[in-house]
C-alpha atoms as a PDB file:
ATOM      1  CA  UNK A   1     -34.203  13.259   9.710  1.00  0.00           C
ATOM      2  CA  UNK A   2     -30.920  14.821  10.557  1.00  0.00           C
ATOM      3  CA  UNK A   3     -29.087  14.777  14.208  1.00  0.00           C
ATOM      4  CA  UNK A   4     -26.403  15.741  16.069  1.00  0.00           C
ATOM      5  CA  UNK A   5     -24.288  14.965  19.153  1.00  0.00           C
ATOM      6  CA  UNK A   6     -22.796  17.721  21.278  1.00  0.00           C
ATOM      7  CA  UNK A   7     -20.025  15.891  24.120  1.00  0.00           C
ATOM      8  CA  UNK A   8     -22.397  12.908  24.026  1.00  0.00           C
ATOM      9  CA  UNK A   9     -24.704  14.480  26.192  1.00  0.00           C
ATOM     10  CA  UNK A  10     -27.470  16.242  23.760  1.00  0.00           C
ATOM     11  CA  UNK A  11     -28.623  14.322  20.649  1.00  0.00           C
ATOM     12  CA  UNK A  12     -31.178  16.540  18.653  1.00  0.00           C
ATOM     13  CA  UNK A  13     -33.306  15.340  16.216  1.00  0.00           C
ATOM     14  CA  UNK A  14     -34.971  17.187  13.079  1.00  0.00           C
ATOM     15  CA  UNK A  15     -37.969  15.244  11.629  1.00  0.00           C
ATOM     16  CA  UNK A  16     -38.014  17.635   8.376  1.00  0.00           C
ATOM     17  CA  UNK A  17     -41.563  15.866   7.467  1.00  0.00           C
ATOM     18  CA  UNK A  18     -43.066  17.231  11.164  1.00  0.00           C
ATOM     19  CA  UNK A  19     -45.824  20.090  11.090  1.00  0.00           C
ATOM     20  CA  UNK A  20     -43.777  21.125  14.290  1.00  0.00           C
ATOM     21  CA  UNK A  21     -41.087  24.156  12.835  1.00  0.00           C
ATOM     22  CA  UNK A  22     -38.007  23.258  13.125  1.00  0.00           C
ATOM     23  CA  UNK A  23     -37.025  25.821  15.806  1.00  0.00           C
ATOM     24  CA  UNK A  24     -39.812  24.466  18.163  1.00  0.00           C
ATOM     25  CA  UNK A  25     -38.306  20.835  17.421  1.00  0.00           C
ATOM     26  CA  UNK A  26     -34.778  21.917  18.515  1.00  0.00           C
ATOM     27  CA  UNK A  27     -36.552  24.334  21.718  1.00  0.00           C
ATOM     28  CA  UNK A  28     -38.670  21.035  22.566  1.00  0.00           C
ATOM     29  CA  UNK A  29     -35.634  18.758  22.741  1.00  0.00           C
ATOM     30  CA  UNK A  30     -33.063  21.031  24.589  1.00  0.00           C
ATOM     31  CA  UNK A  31     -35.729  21.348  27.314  1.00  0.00           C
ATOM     32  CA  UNK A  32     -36.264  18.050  27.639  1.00  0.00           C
ATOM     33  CA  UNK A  33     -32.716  17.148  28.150  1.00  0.00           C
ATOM     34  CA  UNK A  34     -32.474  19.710  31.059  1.00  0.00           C
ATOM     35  CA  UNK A  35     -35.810  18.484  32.130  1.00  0.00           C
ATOM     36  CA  UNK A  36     -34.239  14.755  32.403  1.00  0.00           C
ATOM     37  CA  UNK A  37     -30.585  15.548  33.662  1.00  0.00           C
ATOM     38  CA  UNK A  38     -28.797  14.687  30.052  1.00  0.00           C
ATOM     39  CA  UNK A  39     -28.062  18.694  30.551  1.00  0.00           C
ATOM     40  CA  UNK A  40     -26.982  20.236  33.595  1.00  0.00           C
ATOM     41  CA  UNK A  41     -26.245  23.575  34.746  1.00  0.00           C
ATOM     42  CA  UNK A  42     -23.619  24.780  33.502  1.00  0.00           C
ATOM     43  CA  UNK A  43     -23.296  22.780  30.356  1.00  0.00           C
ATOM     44  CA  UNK A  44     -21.914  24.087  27.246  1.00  0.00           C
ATOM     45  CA  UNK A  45     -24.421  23.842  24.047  1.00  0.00           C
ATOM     46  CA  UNK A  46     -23.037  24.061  20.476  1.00  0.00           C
ATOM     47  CA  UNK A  47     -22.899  27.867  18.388  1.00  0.00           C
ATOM     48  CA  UNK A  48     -25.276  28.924  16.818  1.00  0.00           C
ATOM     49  CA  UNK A  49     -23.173  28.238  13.492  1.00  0.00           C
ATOM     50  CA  UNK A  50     -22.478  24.790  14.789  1.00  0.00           C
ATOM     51  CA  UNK A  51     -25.599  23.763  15.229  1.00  0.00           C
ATOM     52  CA  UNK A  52     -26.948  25.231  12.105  1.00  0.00           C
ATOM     53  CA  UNK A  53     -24.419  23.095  10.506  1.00  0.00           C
ATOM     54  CA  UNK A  54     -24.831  20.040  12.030  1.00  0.00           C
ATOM     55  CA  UNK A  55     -28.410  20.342  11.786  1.00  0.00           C
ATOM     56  CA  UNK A  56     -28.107  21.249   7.988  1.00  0.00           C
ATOM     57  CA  UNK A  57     -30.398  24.401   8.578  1.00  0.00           C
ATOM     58  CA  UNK A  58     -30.409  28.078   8.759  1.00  0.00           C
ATOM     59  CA  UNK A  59     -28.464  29.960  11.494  1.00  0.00           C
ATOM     60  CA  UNK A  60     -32.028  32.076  11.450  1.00  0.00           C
ATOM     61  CA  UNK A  61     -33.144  28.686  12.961  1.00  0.00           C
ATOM     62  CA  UNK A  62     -30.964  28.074  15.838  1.00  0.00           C
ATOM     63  CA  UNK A  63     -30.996  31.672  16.573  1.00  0.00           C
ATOM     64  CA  UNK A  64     -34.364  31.867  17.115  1.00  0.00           C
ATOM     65  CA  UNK A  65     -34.493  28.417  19.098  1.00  0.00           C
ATOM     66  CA  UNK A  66     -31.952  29.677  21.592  1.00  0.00           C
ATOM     67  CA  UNK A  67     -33.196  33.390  21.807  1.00  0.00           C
ATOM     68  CA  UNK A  68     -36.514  31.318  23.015  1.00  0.00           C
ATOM     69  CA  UNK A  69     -34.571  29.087  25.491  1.00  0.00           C
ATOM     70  CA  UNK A  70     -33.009  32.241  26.701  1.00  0.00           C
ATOM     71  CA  UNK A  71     -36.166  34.299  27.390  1.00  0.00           C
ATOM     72  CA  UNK A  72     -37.426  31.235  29.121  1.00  0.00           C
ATOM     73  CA  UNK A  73     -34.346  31.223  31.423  1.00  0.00           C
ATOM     74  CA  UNK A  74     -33.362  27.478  30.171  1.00  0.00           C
ATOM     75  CA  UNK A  75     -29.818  28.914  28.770  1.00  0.00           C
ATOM     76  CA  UNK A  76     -27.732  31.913  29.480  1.00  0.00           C
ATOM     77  CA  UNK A  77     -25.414  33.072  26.151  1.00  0.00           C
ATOM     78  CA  UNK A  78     -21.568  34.645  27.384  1.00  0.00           C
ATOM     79  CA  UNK A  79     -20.421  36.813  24.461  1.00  0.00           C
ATOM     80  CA  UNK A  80     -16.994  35.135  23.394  1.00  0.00           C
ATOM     81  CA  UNK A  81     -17.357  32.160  25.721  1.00  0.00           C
ATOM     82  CA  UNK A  82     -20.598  30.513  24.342  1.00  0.00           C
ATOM     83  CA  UNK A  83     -24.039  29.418  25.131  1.00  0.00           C
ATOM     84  CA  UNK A  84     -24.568  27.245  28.381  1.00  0.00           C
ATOM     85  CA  UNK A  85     -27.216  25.186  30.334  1.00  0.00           C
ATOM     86  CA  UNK A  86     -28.318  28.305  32.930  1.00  0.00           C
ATOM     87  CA  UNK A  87     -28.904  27.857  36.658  1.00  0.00           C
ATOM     88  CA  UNK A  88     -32.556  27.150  37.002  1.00  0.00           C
ATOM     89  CA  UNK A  89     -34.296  26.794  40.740  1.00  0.00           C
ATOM     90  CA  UNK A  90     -36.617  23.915  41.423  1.00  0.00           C
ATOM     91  CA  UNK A  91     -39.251  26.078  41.548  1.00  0.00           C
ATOM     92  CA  UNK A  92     -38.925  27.052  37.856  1.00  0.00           C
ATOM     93  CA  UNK A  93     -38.012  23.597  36.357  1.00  0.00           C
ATOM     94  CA  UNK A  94     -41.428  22.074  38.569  1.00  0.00           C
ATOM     95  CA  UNK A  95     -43.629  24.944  37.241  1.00  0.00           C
ATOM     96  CA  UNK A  96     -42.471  24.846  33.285  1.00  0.00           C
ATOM     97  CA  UNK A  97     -42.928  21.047  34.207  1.00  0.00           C
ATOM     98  CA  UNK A  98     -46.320  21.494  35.256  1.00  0.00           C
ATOM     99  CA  UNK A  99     -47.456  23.980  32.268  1.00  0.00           C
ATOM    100  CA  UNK A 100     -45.696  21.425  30.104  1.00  0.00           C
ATOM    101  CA  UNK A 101     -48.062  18.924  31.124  1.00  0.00           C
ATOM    102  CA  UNK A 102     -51.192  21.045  31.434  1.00  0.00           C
ATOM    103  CA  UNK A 103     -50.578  22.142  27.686  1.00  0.00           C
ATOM    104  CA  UNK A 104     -50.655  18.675  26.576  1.00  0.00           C
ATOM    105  CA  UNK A 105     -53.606  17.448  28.931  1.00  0.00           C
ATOM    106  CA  UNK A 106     -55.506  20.589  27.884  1.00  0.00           C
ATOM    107  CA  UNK A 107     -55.387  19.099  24.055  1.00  0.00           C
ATOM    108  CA  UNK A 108     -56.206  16.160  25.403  1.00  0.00           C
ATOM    109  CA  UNK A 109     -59.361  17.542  27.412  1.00  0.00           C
ATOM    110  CA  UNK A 110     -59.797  18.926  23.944  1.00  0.00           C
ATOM    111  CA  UNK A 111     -59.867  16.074  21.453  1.00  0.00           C
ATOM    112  CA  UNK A 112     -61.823  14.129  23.989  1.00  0.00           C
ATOM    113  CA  UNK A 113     -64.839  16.560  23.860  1.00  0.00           C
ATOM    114  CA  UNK A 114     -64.450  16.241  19.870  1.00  0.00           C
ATOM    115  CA  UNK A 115     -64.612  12.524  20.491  1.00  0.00           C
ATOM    116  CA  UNK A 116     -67.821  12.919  22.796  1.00  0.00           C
ATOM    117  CA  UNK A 117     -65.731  10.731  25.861  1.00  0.00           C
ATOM    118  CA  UNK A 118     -67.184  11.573  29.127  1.00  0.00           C
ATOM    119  CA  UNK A 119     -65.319  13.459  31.786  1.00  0.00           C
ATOM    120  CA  UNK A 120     -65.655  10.181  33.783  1.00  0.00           C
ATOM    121  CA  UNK A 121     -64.085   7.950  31.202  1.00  0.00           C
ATOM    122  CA  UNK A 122     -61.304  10.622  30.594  1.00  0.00           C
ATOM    123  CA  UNK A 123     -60.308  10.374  33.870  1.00  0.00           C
ATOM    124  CA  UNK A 124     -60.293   6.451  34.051  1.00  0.00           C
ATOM    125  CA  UNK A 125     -58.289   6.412  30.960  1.00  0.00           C
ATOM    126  CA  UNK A 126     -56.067   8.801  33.478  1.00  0.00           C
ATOM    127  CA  UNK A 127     -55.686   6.355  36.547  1.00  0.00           C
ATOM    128  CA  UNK A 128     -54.973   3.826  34.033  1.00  0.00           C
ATOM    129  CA  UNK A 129     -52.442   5.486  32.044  1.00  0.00           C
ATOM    130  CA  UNK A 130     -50.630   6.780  35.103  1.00  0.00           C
ATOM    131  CA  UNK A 131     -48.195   4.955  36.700  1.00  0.00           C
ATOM    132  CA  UNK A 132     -48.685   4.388  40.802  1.00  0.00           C
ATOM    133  CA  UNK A 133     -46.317   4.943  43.150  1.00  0.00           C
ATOM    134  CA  UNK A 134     -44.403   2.313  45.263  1.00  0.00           C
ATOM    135  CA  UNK A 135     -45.891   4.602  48.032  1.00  0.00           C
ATOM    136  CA  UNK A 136     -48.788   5.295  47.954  1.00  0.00           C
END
């Protein structure tokens, strides 16, 4: 594994033994930090060459993780100033959340019909595994 710190705000990770490619393991974890807070608008990310470096991979690599962020609209790149955190609207950030979730729930849905578990039973393992509210 190999990581990197960028202003002590975003730590990324590289598990070099995942299936996931290395690209979607940096995409996945730059989201995620926006997603929590540890990034905020505005932020400044590392270069491309910095992170390649850090990261001990190709610039290819990072390229093609932040071209991704920036068709998404997570990141905005300034020629000769850098890449930051862009502006997002709530609206975005709560729908990527959403089809965040409803890609994993959908492989979920998935390896439960491979498993033969009842739609019943899949969603009691749901109320379970979901936390309540204070009020609800």
């Amino acid at each position: 594994m190999t990581d990197i710190t960028d202003a002590d705000k975003l730590t990324v990770v590289i598990a070099n033994l995942s299936d996931e490619p290395i690209y979607e393991q940096i995409e996945r974890q730059i989201r995620q930090a926006i997603f929590t807070g540890v990034l905020q608008e505005g932020d400044s990310l590392p270069s491309l060459r910095q992170l390649a470096k850090d990261l001990r991979v190709s610039v290819v690599t990072t390229n093609r993780a932040y071209e991704d962020l920036e068709k998404e609209g997570f990141i905005v790149t300034a020629p000769g100033r850098g890449t930051f955190v862009a502006k997002a609207k709530e609206e975005f950030l709560k729908d990527r959340k959403l089809r965040l979730v409803e890609e994993r729930l959908a492989e979920a849905v998935d390896l439960a019909n491979v498993y033969g578990i009842s739609r019943s039973d899949f969603m009691k393992m749901i109320d379970l595994l979901f936390p309540r509210r204070k009020h609800e």
